[in-house]
N, C-alpha and C. Protein backbone atom coordinates (compact mmCIF):
# COMPACT_ATOMS: atom_id res chain seq x y z
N UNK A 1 0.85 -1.18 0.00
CA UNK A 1 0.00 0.00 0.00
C UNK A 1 0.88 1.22 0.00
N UNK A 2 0.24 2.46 -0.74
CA UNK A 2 1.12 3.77 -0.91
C UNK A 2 0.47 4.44 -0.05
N UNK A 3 0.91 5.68 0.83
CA UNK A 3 0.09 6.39 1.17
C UNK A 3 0.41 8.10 1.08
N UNK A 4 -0.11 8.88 0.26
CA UNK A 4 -0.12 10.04 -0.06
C UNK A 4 -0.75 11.04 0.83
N UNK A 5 -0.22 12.55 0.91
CA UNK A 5 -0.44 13.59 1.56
C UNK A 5 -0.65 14.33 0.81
N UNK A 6 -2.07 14.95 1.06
CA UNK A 6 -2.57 16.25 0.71
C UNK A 6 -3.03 17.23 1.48
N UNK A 7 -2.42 17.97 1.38
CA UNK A 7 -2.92 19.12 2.44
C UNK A 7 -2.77 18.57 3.89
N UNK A 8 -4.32 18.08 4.37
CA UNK A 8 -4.19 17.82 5.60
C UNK A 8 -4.61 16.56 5.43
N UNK A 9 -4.60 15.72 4.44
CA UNK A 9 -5.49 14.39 4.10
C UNK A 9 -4.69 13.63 4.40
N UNK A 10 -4.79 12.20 4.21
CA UNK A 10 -3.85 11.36 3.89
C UNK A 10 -4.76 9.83 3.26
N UNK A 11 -4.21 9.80 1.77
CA UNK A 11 -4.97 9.31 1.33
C UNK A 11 -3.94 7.51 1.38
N UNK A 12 -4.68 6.44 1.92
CA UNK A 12 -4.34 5.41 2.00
C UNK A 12 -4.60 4.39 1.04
N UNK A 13 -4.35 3.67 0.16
CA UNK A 13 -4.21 2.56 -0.72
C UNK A 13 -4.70 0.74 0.45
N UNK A 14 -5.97 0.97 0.80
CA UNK A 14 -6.83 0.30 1.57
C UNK A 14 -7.03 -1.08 1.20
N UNK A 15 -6.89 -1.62 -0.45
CA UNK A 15 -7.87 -2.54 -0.83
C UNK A 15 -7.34 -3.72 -0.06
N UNK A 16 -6.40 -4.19 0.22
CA UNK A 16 -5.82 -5.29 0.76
C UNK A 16 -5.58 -5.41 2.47
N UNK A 17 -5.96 -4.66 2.65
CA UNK A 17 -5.84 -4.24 4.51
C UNK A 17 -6.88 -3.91 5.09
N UNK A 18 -7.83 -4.64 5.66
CA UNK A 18 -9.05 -4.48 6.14
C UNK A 18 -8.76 -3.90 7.96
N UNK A 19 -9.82 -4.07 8.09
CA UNK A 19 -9.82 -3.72 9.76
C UNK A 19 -9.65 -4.83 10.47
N UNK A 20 -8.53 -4.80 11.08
CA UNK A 20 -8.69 -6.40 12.37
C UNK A 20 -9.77 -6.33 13.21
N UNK A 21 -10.19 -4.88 13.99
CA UNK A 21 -10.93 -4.77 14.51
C UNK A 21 -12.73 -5.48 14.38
N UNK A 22 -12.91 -5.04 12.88
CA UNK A 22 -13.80 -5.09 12.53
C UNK A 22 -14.81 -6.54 12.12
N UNK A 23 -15.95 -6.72 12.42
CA UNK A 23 -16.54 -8.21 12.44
C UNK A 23 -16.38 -9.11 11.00
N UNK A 24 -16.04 -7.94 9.88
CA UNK A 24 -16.61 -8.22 8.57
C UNK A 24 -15.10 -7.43 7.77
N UNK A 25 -14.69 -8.37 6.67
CA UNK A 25 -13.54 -8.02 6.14
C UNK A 25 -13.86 -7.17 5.04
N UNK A 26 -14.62 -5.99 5.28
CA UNK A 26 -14.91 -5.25 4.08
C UNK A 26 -13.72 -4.04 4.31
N UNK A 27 -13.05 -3.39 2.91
CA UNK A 27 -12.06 -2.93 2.74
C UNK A 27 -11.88 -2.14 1.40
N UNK A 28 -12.44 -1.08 1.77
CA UNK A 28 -12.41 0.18 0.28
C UNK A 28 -10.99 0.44 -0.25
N UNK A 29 -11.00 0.80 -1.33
CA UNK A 29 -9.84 0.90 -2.40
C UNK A 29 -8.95 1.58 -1.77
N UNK A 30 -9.71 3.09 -1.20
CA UNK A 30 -8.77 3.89 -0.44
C UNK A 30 -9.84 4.76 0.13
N UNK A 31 -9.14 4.72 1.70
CA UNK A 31 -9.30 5.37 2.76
C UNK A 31 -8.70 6.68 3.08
N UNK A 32 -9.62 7.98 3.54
CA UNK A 32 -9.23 9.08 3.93
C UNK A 32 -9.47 9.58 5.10
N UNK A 33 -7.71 10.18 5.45
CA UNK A 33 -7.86 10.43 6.91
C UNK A 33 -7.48 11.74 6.91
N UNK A 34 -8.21 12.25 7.57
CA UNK A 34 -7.74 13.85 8.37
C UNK A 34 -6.55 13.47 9.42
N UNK A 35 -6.75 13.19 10.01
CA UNK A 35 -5.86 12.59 11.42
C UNK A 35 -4.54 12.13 11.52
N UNK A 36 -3.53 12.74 10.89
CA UNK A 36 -2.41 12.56 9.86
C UNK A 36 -1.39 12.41 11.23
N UNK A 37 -2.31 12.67 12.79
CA UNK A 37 -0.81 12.06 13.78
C UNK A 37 -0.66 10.59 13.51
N UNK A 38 -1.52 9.72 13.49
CA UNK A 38 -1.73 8.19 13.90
C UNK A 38 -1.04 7.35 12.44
N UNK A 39 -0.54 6.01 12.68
CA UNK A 39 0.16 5.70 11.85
C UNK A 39 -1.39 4.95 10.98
N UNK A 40 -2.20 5.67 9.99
CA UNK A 40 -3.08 4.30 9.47
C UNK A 40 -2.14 4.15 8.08
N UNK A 41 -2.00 2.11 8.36
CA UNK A 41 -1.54 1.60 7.43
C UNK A 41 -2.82 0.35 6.72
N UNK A 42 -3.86 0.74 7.32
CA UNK A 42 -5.26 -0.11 7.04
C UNK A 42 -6.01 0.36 7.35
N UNK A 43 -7.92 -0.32 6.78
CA UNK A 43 -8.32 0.36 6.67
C UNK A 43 -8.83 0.54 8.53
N UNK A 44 -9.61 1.60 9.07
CA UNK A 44 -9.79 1.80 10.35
C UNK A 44 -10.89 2.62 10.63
N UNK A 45 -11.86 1.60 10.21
CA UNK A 45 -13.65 2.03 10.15
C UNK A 45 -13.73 3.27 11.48
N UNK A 46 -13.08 3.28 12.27
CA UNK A 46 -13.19 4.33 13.96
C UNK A 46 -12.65 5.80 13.54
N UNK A 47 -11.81 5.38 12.40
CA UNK A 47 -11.09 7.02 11.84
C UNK A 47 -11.24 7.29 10.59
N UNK A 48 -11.79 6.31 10.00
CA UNK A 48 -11.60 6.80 8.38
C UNK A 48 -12.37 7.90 7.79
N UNK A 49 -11.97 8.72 7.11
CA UNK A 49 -13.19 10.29 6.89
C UNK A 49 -13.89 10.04 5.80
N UNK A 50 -12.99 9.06 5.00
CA UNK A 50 -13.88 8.82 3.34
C UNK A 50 -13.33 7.60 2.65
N UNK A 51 -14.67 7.12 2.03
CA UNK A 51 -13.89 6.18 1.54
C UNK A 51 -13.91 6.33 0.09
N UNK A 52 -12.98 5.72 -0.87
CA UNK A 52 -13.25 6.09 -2.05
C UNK A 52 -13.26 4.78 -2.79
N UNK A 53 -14.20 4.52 -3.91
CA UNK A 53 -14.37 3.05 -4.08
C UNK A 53 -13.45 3.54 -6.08
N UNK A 54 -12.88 2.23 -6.13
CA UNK A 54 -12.26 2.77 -7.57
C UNK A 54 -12.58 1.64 -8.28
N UNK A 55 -12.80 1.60 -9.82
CA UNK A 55 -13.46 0.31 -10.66
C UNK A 55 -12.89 0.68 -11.96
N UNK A 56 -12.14 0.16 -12.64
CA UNK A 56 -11.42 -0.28 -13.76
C UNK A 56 -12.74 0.22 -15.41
N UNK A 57 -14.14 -0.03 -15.27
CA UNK A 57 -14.63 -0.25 -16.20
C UNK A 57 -16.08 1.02 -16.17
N UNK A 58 -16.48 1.14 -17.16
CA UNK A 58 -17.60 2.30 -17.13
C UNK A 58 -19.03 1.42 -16.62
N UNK A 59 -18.93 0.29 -16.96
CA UNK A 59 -19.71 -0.86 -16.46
C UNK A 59 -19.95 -1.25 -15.06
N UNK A 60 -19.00 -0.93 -14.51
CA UNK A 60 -19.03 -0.38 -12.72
C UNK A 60 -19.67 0.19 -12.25
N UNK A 61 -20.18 1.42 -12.94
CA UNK A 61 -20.75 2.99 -12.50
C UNK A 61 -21.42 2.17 -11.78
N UNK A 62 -21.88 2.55 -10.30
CA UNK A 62 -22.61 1.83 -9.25
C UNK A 62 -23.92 2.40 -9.72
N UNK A 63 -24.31 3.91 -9.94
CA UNK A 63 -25.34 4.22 -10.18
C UNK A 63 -25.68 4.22 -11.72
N UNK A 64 -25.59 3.96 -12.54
CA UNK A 64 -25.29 3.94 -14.13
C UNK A 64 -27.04 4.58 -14.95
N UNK A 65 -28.05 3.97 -14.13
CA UNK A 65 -29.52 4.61 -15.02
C UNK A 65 -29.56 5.64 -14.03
N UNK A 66 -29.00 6.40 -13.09
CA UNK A 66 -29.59 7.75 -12.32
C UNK A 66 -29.01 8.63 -13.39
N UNK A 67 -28.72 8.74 -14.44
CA UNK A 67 -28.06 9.56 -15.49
C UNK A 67 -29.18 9.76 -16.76
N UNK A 68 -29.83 8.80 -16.76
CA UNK A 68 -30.50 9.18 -17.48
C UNK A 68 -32.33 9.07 -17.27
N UNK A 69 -33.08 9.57 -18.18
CA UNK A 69 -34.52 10.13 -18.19
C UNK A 69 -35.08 8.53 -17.74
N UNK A 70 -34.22 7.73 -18.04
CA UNK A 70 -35.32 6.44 -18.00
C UNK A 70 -34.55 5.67 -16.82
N UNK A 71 -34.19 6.08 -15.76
CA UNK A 71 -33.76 5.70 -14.75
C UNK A 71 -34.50 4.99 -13.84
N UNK A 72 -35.84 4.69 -14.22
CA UNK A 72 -36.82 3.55 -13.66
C UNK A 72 -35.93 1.82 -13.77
N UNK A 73 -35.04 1.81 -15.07
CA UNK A 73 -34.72 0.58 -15.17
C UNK A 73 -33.19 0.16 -14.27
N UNK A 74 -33.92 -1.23 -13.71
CA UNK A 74 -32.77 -1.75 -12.83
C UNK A 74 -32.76 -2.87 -13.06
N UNK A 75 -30.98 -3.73 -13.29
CA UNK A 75 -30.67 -5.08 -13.52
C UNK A 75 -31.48 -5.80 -12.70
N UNK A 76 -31.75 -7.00 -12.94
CA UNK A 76 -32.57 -7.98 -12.02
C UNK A 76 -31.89 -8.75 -10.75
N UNK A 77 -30.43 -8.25 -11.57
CA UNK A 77 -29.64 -9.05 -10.15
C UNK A 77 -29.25 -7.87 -9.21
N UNK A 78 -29.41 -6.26 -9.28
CA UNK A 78 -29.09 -5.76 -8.86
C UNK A 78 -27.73 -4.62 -9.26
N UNK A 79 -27.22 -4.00 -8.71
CA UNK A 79 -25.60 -3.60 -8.77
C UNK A 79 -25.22 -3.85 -7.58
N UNK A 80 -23.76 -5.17 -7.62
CA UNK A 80 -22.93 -5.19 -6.61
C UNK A 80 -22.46 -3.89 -5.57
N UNK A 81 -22.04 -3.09 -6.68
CA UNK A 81 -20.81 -2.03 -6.37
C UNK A 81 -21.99 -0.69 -5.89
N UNK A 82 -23.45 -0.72 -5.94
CA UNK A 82 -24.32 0.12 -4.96
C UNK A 82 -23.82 -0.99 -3.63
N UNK A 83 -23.96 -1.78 -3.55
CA UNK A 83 -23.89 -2.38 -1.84
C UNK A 83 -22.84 -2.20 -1.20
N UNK A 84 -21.93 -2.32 -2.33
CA UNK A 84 -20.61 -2.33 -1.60
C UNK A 84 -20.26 -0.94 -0.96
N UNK A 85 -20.65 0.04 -1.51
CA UNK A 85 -21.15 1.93 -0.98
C UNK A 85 -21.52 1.43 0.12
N UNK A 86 -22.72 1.06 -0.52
CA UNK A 86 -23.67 1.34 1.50
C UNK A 86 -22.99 0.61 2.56
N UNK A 87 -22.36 -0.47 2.25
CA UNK A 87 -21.79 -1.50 3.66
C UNK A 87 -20.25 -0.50 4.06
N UNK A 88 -20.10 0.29 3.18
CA UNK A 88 -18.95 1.30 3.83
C UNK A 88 -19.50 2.18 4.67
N UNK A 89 -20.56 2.68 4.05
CA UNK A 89 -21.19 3.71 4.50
C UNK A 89 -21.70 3.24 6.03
N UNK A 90 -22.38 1.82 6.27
CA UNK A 90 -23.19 1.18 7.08
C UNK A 90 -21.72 1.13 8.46
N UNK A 91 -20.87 0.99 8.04
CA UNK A 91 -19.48 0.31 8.91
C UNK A 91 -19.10 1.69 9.62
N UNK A 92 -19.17 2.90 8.56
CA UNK A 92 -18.66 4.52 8.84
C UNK A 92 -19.04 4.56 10.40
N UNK A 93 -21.04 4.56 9.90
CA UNK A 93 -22.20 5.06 11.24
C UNK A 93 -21.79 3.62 12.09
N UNK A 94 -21.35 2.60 12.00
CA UNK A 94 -21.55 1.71 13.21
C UNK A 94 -19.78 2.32 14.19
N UNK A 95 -18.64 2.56 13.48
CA UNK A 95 -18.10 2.81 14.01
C UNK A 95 -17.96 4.47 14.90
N UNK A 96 -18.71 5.25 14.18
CA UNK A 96 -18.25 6.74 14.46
C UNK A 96 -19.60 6.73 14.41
N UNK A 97 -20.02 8.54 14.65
CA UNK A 97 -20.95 8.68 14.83
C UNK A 97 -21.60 10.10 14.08
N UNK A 98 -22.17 10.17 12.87
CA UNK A 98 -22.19 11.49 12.41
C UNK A 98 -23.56 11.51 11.41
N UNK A 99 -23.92 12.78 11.50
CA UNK A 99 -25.60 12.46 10.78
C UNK A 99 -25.28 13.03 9.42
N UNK A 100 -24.47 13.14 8.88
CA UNK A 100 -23.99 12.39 7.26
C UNK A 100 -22.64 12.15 6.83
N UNK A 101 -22.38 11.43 5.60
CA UNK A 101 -21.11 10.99 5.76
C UNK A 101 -21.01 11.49 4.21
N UNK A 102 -19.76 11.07 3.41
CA UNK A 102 -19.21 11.35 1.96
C UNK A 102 -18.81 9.84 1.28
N UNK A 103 -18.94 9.79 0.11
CA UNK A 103 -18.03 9.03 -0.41
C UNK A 103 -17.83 9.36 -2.17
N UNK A 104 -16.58 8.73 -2.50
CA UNK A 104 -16.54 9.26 -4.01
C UNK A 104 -16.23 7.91 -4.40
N UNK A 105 -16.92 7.94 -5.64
CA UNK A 105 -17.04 6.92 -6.39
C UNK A 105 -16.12 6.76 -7.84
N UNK A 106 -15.09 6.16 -8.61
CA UNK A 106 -14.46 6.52 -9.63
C UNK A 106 -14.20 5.15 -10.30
N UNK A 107 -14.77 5.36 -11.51
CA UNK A 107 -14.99 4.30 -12.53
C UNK A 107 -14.70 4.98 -13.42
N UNK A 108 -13.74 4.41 -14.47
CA UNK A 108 -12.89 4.62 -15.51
C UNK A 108 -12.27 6.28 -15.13
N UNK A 109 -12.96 6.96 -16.47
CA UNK A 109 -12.52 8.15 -16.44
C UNK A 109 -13.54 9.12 -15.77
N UNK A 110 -14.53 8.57 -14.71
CA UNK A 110 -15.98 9.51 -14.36
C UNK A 110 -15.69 9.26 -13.13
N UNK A 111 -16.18 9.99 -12.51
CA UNK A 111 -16.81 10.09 -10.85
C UNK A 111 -17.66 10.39 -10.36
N UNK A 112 -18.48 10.28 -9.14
CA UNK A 112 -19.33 10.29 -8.43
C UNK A 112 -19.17 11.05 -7.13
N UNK A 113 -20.37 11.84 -6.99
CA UNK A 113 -19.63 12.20 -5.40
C UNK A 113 -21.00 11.68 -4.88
N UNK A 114 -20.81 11.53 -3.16
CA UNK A 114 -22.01 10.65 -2.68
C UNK A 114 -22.19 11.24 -1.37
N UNK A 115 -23.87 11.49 -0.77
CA UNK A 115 -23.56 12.00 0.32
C UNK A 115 -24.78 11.23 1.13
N UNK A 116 -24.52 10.43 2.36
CA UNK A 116 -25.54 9.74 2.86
C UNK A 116 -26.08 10.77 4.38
N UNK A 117 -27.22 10.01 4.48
CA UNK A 117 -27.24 10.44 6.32
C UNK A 117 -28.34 9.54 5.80
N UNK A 118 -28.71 10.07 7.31
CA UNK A 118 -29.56 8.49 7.55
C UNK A 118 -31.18 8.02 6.98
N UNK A 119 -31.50 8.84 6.20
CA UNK A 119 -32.49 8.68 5.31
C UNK A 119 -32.53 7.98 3.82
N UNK A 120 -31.36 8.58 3.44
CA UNK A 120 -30.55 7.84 2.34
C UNK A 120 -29.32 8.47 1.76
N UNK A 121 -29.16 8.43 0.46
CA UNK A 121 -27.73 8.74 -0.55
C UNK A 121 -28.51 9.84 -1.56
N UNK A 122 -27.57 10.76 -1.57
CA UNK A 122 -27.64 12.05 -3.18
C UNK A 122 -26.64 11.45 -3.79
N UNK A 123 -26.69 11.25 -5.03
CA UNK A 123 -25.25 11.21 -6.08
C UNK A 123 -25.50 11.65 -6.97
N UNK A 124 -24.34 12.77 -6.94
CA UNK A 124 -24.18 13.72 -7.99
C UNK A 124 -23.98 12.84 -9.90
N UNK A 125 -24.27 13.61 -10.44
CA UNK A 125 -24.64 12.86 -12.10
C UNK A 125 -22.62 12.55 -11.99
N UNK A 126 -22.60 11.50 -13.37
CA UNK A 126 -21.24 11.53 -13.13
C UNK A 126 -20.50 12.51 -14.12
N UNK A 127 -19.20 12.48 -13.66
CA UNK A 127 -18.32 13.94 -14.36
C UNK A 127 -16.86 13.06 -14.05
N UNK A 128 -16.28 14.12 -15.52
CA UNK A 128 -15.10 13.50 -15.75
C UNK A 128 -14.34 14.42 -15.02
N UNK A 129 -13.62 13.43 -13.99
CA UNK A 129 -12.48 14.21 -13.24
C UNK A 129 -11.09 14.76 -13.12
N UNK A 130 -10.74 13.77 -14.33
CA UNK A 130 -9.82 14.54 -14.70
C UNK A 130 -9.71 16.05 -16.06
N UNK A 131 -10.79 16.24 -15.95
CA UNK A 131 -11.53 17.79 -16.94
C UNK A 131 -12.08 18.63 -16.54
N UNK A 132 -12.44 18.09 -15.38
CA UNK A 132 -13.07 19.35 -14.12
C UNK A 132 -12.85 19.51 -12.92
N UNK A 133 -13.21 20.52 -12.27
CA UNK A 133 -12.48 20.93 -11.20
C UNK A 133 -13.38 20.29 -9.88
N UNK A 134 -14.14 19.62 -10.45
CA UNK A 134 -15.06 19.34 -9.59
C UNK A 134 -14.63 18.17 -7.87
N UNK A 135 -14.10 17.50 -8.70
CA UNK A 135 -13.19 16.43 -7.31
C UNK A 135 -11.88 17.49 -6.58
N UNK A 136 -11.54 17.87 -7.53
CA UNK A 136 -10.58 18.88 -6.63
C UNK A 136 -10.81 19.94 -5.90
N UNK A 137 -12.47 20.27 -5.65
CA UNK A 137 -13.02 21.30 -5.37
C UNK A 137 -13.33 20.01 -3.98
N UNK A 138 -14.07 19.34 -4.05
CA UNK A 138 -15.08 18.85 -2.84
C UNK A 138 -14.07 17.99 -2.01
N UNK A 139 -12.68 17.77 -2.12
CA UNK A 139 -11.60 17.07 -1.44
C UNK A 139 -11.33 18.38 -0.62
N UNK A 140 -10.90 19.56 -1.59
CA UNK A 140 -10.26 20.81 -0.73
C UNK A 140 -10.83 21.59 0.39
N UNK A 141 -12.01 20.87 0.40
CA UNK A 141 -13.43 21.70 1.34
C UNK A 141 -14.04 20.71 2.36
């Protein structure tokens, strides 16, 4: 795992390092921490500020019909990679405690930004991030 500094972030390379702590070996791509005293070299559902889920293919997009007019239609088996959001999201509120949380979503060249509390999820339409300022805006804030 790499782990990079931004500003006050510290963005961790998560996918292979789950929580010992934790009941369930779930483990986002990469983990973000404000908290840049503590050594995190995994992921650490009690501190983590964000998680960011990353997917190789445009076929990933977790939300893929909220983009368009006919967004009534949904696979029959579902989308994996919506659950796999929420069980981050679900692990965030079981460990910490906050009435909403973030997550960004990045499949191929698009992204997602995501914002839960406890009613449900907004996700923003997707946008290409490396063409807009848009991920570099909602990290810096």
């Amino acid at each position: 795992h790499e782990a990079q500094l931004c500003s006050t972030l510290l963005f961790v390379g998560t996918s292979n390092e789950p929580d010992p702590t934790a009941h369930e070996m779930l483990k986002p791509d990469i983990s973000v921490y404000s908290n840049t005293t503590s050594d995190h070299d995994r992921t650490s559902w009690e501190h983590v500020d964000l998680c960011v889920g990353l997917k190789s293919s445009m076929e990933d997009d977790p939300f893929w019909a909220s983009d368009s007019l006919h967004s009534r239609v949904v696979h029959k088996q579902g989308n994996p990679n919506q659950g796999q959001l929420v069980d981050y999201a679900n692990f965030q509120w079981e460990y910490q405690h906050h009435a909403f949380l973030f997550q960004v979503s990045i499949f191929k060249d698009f992204a997602r930004l995501l914002r839960y509390d406890r009613s449900g999820v907004i996700v923003s339409t997707r946008f290409k991030y490396q063409e807009t300022p848009y991920l570099a805006q909602f990290l810096s804030r």
